[in-house]
C-alpha atoms as a PDB file:
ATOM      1  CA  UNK A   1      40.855   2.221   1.579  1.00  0.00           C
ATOM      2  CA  UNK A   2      38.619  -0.114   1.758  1.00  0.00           C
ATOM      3  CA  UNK A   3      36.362  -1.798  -1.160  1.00  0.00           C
ATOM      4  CA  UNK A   4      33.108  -2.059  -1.002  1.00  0.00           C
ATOM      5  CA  UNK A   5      31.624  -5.650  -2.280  1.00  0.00           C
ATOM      6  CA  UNK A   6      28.429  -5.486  -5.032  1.00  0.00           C
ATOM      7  CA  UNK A   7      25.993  -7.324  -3.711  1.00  0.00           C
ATOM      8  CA  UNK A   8      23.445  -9.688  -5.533  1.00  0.00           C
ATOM      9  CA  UNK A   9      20.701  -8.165  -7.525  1.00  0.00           C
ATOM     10  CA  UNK A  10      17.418  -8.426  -6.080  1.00  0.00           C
ATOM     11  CA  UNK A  11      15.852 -11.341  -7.237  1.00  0.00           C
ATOM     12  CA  UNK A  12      12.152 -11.138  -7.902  1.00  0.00           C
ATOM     13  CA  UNK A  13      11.196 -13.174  -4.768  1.00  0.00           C
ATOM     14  CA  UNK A  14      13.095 -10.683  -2.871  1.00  0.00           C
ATOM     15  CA  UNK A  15      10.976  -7.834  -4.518  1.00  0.00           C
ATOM     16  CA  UNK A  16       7.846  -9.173  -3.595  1.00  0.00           C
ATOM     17  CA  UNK A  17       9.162 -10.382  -0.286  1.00  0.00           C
ATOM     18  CA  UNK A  18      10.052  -6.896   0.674  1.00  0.00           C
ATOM     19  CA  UNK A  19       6.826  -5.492  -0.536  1.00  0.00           C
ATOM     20  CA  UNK A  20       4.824  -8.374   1.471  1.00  0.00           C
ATOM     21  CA  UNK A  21       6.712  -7.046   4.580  1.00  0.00           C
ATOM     22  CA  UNK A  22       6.636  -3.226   3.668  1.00  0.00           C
ATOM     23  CA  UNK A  23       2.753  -3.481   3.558  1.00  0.00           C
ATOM     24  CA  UNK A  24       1.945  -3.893   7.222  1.00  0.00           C
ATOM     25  CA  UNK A  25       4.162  -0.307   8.227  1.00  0.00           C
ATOM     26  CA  UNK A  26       2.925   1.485   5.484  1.00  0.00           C
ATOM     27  CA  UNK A  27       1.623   3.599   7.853  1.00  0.00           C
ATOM     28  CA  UNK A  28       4.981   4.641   9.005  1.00  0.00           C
ATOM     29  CA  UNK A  29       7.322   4.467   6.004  1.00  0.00           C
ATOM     30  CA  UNK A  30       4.986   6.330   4.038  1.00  0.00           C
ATOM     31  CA  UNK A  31       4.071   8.905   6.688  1.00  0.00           C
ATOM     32  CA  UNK A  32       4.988  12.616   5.139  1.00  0.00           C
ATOM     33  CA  UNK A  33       6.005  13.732   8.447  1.00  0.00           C
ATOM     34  CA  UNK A  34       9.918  14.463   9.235  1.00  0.00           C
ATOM     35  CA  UNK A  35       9.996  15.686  12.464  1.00  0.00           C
ATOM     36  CA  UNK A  36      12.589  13.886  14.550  1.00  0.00           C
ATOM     37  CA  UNK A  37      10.197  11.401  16.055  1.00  0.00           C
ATOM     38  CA  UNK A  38       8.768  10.245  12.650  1.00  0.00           C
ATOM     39  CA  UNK A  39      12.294  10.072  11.520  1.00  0.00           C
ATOM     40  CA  UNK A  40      13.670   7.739  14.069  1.00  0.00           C
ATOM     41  CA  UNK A  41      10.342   5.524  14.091  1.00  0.00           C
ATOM     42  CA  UNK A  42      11.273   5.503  10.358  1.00  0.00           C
ATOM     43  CA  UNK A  43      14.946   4.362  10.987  1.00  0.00           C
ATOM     44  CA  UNK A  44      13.732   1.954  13.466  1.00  0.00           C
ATOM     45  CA  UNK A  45      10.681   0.440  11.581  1.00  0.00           C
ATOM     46  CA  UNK A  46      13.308   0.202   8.057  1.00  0.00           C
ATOM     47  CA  UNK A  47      15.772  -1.800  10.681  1.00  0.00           C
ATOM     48  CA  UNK A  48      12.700  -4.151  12.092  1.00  0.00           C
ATOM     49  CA  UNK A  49      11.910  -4.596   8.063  1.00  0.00           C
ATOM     50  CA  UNK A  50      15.276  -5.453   7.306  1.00  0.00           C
ATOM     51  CA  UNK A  51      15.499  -8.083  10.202  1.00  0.00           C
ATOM     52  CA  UNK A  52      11.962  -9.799   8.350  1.00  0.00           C
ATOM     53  CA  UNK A  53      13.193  -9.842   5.263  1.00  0.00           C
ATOM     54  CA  UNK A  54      17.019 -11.083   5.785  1.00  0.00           C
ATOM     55  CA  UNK A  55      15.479 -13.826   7.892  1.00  0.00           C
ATOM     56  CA  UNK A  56      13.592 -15.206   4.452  1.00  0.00           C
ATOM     57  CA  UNK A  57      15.314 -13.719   1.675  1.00  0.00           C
ATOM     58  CA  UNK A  58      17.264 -15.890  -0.800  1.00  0.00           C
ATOM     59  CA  UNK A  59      19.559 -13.273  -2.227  1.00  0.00           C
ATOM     60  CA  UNK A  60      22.003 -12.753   0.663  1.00  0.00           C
ATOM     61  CA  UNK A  61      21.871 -10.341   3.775  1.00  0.00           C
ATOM     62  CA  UNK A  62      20.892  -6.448   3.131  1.00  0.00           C
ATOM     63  CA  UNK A  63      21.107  -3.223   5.832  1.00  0.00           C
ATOM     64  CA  UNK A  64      17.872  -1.190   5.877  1.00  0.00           C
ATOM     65  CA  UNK A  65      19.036   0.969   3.954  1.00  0.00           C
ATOM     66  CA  UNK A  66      19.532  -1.249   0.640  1.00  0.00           C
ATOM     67  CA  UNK A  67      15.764  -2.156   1.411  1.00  0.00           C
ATOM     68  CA  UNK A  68      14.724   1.557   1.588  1.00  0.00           C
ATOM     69  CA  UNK A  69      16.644   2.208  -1.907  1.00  0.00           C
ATOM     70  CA  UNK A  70      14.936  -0.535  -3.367  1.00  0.00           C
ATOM     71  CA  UNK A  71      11.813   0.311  -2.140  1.00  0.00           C
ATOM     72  CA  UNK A  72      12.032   3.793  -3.474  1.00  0.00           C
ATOM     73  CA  UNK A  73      12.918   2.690  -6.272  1.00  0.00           C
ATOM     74  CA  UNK A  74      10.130   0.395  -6.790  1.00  0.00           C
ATOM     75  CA  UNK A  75       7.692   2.750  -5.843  1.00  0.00           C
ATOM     76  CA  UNK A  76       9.433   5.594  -8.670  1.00  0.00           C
ATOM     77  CA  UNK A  77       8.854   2.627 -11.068  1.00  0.00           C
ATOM     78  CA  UNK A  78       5.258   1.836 -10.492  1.00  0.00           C
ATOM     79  CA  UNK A  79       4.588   5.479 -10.431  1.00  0.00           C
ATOM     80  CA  UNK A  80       6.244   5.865 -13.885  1.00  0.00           C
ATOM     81  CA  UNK A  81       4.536   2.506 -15.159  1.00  0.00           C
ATOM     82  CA  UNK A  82       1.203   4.370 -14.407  1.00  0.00           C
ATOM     83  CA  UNK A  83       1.898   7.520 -15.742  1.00  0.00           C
ATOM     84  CA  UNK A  84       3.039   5.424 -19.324  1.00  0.00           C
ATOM     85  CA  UNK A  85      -0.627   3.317 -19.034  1.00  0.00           C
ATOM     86  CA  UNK A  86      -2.264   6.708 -18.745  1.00  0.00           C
ATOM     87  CA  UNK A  87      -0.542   8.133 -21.522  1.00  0.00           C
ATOM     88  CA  UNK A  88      -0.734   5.192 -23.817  1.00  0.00           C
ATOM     89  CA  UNK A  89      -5.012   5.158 -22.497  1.00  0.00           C
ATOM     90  CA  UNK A  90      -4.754   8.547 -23.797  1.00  0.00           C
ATOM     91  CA  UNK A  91      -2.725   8.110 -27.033  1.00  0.00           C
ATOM     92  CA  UNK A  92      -5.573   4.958 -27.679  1.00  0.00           C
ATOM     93  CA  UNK A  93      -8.689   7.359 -27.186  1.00  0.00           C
ATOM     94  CA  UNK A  94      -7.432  10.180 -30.121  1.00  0.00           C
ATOM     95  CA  UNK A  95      -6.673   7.269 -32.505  1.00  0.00           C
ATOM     96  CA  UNK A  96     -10.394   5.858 -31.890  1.00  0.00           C
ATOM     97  CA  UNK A  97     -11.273   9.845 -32.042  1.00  0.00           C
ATOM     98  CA  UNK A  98      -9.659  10.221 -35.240  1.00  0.00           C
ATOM     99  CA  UNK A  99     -10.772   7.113 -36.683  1.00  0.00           C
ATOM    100  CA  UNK A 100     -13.756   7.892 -35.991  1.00  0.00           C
ATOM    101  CA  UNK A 101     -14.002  11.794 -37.102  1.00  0.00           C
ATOM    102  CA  UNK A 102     -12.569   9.936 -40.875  1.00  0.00           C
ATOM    103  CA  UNK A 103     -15.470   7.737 -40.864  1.00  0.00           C
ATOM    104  CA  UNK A 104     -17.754  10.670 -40.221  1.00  0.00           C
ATOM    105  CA  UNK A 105     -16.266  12.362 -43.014  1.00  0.00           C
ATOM    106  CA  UNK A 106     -16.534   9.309 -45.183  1.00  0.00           C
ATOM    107  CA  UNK A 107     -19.899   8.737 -44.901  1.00  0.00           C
ATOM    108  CA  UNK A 108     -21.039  12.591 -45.295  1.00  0.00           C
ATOM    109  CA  UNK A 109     -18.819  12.152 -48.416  1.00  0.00           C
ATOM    110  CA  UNK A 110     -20.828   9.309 -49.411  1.00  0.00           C
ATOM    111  CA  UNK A 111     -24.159  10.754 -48.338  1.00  0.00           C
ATOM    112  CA  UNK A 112     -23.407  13.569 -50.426  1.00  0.00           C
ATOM    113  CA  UNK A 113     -22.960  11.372 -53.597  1.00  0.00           C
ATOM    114  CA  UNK A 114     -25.802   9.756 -52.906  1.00  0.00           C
ATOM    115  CA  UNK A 115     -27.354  13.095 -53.035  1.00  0.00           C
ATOM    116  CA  UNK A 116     -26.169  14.473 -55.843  1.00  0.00           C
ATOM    117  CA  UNK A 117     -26.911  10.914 -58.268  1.00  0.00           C
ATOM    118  CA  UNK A 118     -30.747  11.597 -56.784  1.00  0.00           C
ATOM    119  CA  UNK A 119     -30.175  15.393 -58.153  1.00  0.00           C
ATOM    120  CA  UNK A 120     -28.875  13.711 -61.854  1.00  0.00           C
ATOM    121  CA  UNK A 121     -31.642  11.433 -62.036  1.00  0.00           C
ATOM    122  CA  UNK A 122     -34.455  14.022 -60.854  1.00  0.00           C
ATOM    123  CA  UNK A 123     -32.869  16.539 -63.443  1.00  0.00           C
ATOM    124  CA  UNK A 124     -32.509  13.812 -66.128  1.00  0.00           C
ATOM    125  CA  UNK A 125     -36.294  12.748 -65.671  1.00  0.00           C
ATOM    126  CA  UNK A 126     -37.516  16.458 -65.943  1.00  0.00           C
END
């Protein structure tokens, strides 16, 4: 049998690289559609992406379908790096909520000790 060889990770040059080329065929590669058609303009466009990016990258040669896993799997990344900014947005707002339902209640605490020295002064003076 044979063995496969690991290649090298993607470097960060090569991730922006590949997302500098992916950009002009978003049209296709993102296109919902699977009908056969779609598909094979998909195949085709991942192979003409591939071509780009092997003829600057810095990390080694890659098939089209390296460069598809890595772009779905930047793509599942940035869609999870949103969803934790929108949750940690979210977190952010109920602490500034609570704080600032505790100051509320602190100062109708002091307001009402305010109030009720003014009622032991009035009663004292009568």
């Amino acid at each position: 049998m044979e063995e496969i060889k690991r290649a090298r990770n993607f470097t960060a040059f090569d991730k922006n690289l590949l997302t500098d080329i992916v950009t002009d065929y978003l049209h296709i590669i993102d296109n919902k559609k699977t009908d056969a058609t779609n598909v094979k303009m998909k195949q085709d466009t991942w192979e003409e992406v591939a071509g780009k990016f092997n003829a600057s990258s810095q990390s080694g040669k890659r098939t089209a379908k390296q460069l598809h896993a890595l772009y779905n799997c930047m793509k599942k990344k940035a869609r999870k790096n949103i969803a934790d900014d929108k949750l940690q947005i979210k977190k952010l707002e109920l602490e500034e909520k609570k704080k600032e339902a505790e100051h509320a209640e602190q100062m109708r605490k002091i307001e009402l000790e305010i109030k009720s020295i003014e009622y032991k002064k009035l009663s004292q003076l009568n």
